[in-house]
PDB file of N, CA and C in Angstrom:
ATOM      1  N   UNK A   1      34.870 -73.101-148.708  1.00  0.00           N
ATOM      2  CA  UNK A   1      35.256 -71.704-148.584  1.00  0.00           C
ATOM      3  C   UNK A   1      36.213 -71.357-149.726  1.00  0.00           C
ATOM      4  N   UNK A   2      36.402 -70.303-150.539  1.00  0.00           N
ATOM      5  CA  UNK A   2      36.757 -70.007-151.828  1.00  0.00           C
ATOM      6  C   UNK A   2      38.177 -69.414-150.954  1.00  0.00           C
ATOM      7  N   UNK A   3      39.256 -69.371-152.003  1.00  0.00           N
ATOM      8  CA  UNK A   3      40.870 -69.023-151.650  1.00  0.00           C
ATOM      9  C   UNK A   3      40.283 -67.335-151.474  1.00  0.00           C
ATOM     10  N   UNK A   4      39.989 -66.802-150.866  1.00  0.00           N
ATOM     11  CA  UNK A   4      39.592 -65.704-150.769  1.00  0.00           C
ATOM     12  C   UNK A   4      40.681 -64.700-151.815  1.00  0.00           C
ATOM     13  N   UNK A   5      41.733 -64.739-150.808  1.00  0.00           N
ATOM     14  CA  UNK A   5      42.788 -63.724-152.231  1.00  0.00           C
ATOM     15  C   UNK A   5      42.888 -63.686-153.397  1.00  0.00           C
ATOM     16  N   UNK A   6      43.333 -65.573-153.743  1.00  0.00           N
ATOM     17  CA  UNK A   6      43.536 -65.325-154.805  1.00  0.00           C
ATOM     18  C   UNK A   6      42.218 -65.453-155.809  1.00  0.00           C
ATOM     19  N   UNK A   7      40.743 -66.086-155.501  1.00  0.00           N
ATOM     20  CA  UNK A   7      39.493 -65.697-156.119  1.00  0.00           C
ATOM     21  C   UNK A   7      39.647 -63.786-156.588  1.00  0.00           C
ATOM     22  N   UNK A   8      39.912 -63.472-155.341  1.00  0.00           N
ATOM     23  CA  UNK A   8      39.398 -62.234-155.018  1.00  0.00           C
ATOM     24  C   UNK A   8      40.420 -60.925-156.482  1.00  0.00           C
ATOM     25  N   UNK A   9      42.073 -61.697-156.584  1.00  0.00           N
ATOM     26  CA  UNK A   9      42.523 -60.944-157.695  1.00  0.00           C
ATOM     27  C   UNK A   9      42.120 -61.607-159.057  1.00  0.00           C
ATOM     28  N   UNK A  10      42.071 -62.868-158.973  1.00  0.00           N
ATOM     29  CA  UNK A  10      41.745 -63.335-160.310  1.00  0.00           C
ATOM     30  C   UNK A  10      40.165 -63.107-160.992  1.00  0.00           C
ATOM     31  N   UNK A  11      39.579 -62.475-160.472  1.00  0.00           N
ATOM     32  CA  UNK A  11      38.242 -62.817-160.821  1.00  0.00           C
ATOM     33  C   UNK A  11      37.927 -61.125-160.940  1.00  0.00           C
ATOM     34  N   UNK A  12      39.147 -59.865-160.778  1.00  0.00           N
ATOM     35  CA  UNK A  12      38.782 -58.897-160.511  1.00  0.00           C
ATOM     36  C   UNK A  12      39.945 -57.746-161.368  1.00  0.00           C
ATOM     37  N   UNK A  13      40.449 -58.205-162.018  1.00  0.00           N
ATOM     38  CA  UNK A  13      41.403 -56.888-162.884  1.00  0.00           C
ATOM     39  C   UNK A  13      42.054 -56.663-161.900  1.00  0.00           C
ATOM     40  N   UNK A  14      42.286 -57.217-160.953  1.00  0.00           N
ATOM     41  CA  UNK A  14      43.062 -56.385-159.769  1.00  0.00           C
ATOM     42  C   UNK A  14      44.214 -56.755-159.656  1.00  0.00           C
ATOM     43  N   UNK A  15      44.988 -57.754-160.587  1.00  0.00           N
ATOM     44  CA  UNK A  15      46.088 -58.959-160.492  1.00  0.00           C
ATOM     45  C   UNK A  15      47.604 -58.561-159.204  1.00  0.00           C
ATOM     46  N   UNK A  16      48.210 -57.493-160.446  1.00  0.00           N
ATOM     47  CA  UNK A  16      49.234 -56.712-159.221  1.00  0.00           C
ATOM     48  C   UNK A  16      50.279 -56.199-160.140  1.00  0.00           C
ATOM     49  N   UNK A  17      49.302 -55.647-161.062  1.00  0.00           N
ATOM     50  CA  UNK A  17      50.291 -54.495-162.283  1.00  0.00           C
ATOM     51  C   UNK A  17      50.892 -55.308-163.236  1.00  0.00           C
ATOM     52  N   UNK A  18      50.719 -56.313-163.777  1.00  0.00           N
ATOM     53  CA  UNK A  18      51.447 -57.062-164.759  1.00  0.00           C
ATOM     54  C   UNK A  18      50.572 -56.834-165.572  1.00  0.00           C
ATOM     55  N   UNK A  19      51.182 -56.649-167.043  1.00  0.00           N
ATOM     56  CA  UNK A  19      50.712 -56.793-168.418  1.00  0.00           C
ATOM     57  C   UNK A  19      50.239 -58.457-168.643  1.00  0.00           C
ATOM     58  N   UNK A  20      49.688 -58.565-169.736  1.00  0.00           N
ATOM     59  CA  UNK A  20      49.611 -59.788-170.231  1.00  0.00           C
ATOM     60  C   UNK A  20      51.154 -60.914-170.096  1.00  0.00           C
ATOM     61  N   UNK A  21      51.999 -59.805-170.794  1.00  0.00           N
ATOM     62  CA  UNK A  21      53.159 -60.470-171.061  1.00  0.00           C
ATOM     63  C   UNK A  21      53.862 -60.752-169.712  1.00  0.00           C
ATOM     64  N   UNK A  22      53.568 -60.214-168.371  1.00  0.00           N
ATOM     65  CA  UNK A  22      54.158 -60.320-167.138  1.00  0.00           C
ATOM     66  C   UNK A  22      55.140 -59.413-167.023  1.00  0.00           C
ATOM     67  N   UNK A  23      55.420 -57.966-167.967  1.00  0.00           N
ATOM     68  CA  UNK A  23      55.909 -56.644-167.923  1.00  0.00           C
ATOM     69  C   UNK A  23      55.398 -55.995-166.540  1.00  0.00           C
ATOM     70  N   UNK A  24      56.227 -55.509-165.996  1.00  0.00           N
ATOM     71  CA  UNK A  24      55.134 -54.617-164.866  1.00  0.00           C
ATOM     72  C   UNK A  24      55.322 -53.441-165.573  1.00  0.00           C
ATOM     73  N   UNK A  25      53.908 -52.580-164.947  1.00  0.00           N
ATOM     74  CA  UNK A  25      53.691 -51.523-165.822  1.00  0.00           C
ATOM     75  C   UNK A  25      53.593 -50.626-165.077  1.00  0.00           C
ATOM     76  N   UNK A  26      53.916 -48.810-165.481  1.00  0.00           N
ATOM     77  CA  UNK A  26      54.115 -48.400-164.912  1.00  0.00           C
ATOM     78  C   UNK A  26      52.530 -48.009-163.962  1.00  0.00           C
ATOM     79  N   UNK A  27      52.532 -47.868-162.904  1.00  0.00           N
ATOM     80  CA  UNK A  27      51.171 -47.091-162.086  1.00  0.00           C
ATOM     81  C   UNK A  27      50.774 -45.930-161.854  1.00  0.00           C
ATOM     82  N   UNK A  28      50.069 -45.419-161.594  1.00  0.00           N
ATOM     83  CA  UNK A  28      49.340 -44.205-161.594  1.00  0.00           C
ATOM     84  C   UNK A  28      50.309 -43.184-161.005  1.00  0.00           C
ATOM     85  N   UNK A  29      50.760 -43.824-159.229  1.00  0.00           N
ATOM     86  CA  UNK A  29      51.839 -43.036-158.701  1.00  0.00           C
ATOM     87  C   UNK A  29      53.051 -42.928-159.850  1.00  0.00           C
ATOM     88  N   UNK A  30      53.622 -43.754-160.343  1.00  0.00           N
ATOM     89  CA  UNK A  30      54.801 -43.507-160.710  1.00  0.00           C
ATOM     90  C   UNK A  30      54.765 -42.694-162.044  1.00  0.00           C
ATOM     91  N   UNK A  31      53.821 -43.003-162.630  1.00  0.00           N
ATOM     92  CA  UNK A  31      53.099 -41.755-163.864  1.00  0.00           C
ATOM     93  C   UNK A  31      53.127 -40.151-163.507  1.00  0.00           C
ATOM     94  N   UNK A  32      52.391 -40.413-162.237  1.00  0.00           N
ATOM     95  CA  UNK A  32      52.127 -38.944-161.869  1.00  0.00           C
ATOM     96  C   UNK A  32      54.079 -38.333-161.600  1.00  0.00           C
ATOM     97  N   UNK A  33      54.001 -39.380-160.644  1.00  0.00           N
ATOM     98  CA  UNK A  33      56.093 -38.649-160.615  1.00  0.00           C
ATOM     99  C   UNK A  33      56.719 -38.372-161.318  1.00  0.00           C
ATOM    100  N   UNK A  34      56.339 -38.916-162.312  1.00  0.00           N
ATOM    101  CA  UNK A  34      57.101 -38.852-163.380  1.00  0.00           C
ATOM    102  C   UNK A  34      57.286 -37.567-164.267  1.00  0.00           C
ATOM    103  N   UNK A  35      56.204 -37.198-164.405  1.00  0.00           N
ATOM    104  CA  UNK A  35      55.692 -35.644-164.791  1.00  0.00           C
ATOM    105  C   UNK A  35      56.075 -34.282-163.655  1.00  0.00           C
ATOM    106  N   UNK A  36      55.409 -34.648-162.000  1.00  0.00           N
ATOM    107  CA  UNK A  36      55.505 -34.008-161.425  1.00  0.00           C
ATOM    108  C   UNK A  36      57.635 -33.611-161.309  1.00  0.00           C
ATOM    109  N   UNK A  37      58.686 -35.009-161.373  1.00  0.00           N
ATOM    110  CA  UNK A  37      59.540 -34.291-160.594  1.00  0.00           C
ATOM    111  C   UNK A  37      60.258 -33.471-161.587  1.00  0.00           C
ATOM    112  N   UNK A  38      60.533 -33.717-163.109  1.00  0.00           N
ATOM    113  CA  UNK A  38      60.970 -33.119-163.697  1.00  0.00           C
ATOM    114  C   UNK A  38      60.629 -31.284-164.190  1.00  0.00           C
ATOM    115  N   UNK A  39      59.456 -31.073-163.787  1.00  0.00           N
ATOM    116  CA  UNK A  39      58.073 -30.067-163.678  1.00  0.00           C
ATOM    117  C   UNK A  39      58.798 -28.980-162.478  1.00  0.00           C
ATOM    118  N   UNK A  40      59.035 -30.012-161.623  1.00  0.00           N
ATOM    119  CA  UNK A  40      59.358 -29.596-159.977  1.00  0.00           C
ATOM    120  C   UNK A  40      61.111 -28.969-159.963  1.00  0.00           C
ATOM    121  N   UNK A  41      62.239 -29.732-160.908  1.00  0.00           N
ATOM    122  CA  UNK A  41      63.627 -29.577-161.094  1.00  0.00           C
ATOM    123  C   UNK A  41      63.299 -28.058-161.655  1.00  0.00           C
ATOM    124  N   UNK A  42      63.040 -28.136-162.919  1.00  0.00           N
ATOM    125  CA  UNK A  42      62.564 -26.959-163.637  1.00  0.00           C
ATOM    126  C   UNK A  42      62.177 -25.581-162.761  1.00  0.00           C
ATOM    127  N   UNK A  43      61.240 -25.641-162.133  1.00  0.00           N
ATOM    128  CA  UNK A  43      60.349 -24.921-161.403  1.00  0.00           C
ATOM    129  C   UNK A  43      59.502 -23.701-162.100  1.00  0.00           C
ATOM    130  N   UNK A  44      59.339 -23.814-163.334  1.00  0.00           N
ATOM    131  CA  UNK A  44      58.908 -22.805-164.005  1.00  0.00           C
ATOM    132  C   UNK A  44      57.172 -22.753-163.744  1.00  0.00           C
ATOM    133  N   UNK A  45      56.610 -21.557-163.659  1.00  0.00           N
ATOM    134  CA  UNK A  45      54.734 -21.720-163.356  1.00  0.00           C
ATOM    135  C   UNK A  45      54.203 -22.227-164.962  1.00  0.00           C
ATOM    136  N   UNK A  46      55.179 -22.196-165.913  1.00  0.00           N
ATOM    137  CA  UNK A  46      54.055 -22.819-167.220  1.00  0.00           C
ATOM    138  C   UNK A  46      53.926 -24.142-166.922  1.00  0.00           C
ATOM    139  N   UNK A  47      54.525 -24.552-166.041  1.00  0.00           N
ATOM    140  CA  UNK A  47      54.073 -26.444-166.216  1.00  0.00           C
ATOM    141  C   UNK A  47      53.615 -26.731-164.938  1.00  0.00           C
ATOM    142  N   UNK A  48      52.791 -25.513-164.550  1.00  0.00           N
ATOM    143  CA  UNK A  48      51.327 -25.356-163.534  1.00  0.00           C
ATOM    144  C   UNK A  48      50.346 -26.531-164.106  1.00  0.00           C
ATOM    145  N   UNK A  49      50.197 -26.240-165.404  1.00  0.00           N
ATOM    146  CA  UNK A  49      49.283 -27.098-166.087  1.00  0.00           C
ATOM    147  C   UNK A  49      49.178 -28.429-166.073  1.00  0.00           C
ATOM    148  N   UNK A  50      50.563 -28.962-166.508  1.00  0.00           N
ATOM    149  CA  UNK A  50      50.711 -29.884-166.798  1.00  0.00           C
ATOM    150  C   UNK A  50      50.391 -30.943-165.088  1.00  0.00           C
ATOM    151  N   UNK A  51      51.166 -29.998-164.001  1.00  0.00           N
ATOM    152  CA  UNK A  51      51.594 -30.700-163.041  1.00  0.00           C
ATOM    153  C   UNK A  51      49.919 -31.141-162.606  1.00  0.00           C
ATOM    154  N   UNK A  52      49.095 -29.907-162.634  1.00  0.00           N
ATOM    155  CA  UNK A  52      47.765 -30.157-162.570  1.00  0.00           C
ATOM    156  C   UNK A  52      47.110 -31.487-163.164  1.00  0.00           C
ATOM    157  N   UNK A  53      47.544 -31.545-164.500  1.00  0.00           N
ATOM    158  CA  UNK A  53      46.736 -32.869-164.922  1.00  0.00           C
ATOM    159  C   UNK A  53      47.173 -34.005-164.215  1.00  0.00           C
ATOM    160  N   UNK A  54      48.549 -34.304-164.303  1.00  0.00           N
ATOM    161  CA  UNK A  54      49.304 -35.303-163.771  1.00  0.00           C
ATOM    162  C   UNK A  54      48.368 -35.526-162.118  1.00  0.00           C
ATOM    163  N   UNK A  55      48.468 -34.961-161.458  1.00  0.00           N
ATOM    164  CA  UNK A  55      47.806 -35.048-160.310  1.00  0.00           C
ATOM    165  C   UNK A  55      45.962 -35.587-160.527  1.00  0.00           C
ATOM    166  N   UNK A  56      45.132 -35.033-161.330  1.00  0.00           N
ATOM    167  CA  UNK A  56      44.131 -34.794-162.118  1.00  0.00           C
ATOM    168  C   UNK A  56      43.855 -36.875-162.045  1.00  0.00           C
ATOM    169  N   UNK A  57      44.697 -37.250-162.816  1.00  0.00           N
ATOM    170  CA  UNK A  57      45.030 -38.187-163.901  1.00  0.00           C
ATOM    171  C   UNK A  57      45.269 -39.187-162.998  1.00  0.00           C
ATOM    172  N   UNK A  58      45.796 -38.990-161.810  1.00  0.00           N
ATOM    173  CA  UNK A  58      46.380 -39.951-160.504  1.00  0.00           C
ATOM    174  C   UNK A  58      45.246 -40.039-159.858  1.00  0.00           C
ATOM    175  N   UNK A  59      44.008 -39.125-159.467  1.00  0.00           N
ATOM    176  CA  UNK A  59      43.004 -39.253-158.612  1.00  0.00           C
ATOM    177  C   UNK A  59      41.869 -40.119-159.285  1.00  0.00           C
ATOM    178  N   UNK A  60      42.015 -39.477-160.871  1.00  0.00           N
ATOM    179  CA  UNK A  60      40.954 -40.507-161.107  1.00  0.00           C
ATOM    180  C   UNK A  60      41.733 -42.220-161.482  1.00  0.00           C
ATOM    181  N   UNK A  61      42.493 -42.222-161.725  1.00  0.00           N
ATOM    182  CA  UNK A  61      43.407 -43.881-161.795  1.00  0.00           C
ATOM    183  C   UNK A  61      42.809 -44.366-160.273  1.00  0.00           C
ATOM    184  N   UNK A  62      43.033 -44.006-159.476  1.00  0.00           N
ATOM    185  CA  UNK A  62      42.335 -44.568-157.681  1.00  0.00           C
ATOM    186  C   UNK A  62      40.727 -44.612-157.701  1.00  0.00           C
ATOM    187  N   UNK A  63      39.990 -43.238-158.200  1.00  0.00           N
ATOM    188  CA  UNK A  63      38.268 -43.786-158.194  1.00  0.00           C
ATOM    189  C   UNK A  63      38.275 -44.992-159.037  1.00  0.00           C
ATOM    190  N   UNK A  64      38.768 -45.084-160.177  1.00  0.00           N
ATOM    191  CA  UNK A  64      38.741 -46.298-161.288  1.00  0.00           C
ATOM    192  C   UNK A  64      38.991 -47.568-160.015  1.00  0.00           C
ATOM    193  N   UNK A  65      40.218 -47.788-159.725  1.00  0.00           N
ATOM    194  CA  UNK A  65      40.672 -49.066-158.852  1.00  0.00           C
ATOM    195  C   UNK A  65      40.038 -49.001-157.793  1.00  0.00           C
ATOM    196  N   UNK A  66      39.428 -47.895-157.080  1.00  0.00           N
ATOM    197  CA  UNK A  66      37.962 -48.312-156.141  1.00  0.00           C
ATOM    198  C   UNK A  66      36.790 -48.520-156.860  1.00  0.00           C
ATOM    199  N   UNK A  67      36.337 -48.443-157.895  1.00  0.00           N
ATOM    200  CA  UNK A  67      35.087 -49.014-158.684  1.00  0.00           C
ATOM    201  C   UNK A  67      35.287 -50.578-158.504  1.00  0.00           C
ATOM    202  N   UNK A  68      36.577 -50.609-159.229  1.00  0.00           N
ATOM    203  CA  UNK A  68      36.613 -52.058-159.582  1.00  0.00           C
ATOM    204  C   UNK A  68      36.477 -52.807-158.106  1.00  0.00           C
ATOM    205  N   UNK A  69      36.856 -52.253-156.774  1.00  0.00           N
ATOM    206  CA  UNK A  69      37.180 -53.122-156.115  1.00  0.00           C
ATOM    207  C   UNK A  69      35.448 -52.943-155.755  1.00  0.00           C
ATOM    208  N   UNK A  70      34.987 -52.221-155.740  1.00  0.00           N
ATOM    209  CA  UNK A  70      33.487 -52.210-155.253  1.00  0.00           C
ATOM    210  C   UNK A  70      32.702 -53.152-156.114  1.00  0.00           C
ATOM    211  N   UNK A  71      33.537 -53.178-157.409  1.00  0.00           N
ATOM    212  CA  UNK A  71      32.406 -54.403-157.980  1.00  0.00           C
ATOM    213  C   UNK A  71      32.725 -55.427-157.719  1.00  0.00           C
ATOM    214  N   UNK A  72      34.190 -56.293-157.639  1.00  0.00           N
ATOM    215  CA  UNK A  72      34.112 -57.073-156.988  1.00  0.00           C
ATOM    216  C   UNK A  72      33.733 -57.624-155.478  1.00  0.00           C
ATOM    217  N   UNK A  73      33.648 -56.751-154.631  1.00  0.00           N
ATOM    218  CA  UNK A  73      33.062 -56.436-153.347  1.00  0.00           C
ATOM    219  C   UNK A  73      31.549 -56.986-153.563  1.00  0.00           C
ATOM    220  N   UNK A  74      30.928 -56.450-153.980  1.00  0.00           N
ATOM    221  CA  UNK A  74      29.916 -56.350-154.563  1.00  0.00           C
ATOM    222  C   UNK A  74      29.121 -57.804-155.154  1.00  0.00           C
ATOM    223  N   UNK A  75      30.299 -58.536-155.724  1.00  0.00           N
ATOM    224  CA  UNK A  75      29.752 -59.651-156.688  1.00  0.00           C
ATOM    225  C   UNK A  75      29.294 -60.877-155.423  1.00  0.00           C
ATOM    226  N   UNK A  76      30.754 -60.515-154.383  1.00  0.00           N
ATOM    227  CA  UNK A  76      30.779 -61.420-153.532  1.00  0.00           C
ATOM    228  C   UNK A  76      29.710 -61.435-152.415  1.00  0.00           C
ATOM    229  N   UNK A  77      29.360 -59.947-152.286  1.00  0.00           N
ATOM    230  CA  UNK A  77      28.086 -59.963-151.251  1.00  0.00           C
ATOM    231  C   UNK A  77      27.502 -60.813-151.735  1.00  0.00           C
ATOM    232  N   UNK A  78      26.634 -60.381-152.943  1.00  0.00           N
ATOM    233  CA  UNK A  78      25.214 -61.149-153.745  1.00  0.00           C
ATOM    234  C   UNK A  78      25.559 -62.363-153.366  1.00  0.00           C
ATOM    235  N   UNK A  79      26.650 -63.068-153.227  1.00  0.00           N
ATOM    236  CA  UNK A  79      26.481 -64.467-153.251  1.00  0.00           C
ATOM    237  C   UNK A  79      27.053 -64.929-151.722  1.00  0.00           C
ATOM    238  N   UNK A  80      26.984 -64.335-150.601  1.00  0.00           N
ATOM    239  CA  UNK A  80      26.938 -64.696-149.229  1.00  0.00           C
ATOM    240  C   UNK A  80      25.336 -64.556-148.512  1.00  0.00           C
ATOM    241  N   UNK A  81      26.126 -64.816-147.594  1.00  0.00           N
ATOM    242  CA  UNK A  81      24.901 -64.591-146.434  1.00  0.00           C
ATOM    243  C   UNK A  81      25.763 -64.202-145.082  1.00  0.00           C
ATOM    244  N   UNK A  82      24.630 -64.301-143.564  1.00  0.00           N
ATOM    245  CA  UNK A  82      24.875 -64.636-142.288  1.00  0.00           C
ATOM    246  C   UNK A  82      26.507 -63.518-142.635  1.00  0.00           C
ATOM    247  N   UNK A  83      27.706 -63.520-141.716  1.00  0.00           N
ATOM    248  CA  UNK A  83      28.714 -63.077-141.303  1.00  0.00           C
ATOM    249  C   UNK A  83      29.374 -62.441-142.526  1.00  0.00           C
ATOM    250  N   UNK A  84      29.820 -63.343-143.234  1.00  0.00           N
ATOM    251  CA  UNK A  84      30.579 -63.392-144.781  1.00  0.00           C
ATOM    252  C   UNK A  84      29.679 -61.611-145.566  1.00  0.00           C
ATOM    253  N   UNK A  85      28.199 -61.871-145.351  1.00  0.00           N
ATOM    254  CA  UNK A  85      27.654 -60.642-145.822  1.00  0.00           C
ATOM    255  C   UNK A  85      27.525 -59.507-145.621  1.00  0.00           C
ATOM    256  N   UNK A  86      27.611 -59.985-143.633  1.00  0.00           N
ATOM    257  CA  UNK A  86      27.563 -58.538-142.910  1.00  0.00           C
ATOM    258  C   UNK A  86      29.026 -57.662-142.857  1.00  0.00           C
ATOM    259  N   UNK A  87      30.073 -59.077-143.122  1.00  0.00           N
ATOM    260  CA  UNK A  87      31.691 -57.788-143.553  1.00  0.00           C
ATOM    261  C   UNK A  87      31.364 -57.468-144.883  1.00  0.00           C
ATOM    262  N   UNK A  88      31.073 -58.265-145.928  1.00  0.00           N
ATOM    263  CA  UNK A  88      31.101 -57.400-147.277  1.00  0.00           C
ATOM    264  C   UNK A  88      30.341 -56.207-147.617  1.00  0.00           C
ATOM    265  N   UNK A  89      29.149 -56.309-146.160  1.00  0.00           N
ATOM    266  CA  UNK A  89      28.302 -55.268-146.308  1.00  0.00           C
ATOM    267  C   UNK A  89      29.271 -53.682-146.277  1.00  0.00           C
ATOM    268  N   UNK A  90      30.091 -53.709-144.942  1.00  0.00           N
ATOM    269  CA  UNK A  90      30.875 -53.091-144.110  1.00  0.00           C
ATOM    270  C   UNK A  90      32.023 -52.418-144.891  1.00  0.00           C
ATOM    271  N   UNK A  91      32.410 -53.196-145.367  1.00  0.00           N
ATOM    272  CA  UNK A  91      33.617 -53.267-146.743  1.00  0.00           C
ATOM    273  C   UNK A  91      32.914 -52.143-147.574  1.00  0.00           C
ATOM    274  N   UNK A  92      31.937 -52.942-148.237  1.00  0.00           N
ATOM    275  CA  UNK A  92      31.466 -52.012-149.297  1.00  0.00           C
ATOM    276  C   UNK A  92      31.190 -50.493-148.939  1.00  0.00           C
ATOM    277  N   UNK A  93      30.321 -50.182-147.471  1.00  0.00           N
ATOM    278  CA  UNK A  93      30.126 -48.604-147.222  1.00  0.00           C
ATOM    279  C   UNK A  93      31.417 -47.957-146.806  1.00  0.00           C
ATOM    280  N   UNK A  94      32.473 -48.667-146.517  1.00  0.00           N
ATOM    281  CA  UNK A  94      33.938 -47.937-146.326  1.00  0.00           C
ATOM    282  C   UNK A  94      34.064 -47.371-147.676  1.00  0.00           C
ATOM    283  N   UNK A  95      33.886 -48.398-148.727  1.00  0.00           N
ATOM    284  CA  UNK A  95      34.629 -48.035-150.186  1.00  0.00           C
ATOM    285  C   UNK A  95      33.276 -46.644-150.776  1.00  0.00           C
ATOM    286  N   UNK A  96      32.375 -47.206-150.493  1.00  0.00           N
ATOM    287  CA  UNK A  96      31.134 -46.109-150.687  1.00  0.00           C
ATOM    288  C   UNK A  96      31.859 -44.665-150.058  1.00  0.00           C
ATOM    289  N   UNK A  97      32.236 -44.643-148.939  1.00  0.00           N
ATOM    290  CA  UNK A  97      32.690 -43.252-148.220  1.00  0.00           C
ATOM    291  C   UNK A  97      33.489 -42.826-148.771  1.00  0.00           C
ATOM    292  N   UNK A  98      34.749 -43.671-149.228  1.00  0.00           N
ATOM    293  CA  UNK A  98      36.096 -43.304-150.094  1.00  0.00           C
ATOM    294  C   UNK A  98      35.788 -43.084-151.337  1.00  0.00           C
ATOM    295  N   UNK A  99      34.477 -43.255-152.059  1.00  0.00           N
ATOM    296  CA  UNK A  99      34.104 -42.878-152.998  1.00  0.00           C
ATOM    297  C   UNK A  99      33.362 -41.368-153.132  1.00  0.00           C
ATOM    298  N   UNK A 100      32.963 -41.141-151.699  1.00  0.00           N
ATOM    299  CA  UNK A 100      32.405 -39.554-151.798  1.00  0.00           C
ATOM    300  C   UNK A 100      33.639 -39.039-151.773  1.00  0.00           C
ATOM    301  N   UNK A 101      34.199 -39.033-151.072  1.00  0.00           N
ATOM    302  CA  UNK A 101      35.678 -38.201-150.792  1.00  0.00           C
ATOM    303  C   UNK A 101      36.133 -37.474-152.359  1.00  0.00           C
ATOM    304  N   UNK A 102      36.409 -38.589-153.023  1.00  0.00           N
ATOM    305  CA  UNK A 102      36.564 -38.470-154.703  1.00  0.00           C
ATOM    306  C   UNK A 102      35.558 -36.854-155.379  1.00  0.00           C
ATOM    307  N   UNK A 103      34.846 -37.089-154.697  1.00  0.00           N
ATOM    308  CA  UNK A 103      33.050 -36.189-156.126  1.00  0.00           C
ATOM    309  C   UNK A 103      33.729 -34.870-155.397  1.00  0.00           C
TER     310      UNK A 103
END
């Protein structure tokens, strides 16, 4: 039986926000805050725009990190069977649903 977790980050871009160098970097949420609170102090409607992308920019950073997890999802079906297949099956149409949500 494979270390499930840690197969499951190492084999998948999914590690846990570290750079190469072991920097953590900043994430999508803290990107988007970053824009949004200073936007928000201000309160002016010209940085309608901006706050828009920032938000924009955060939704698709999450479809991206549900792709990836669907492909790894994905890799692991192909190579089960019996039980192991019928959760990855299960797994995968959750992430399928959370993927319409997105369109």
């Amino acid at each position: 039986m494979p270390d499930w977790p840690g197969v499951f980050l190492r084999d998948s871009k999914l590690e846990n926000g570290l750079t190469a160098g072991h920097i953590p970097k900043m994430g999508p949420l803290d990107k988007c805050l970053s824009v949004l609170r200073p936007l928000i102090v201000e309160g002016h409607t010209n940085g309608v725009a901006m706050a828009e992308r920032a938000i924009d920019e955060f939704l698709a950073a999450r479809k991206g990190a549900l792709r990836n997890v669907r492909e790894v999802v994905q890799t692991h079906q192909e190579a089960t069977s019996g039980d192991e297949r019928s959760f990855a099956d299960k797994v995968n149409d959750y992430i399928e649903e959370k993927m319409r949500a997105f369109e």
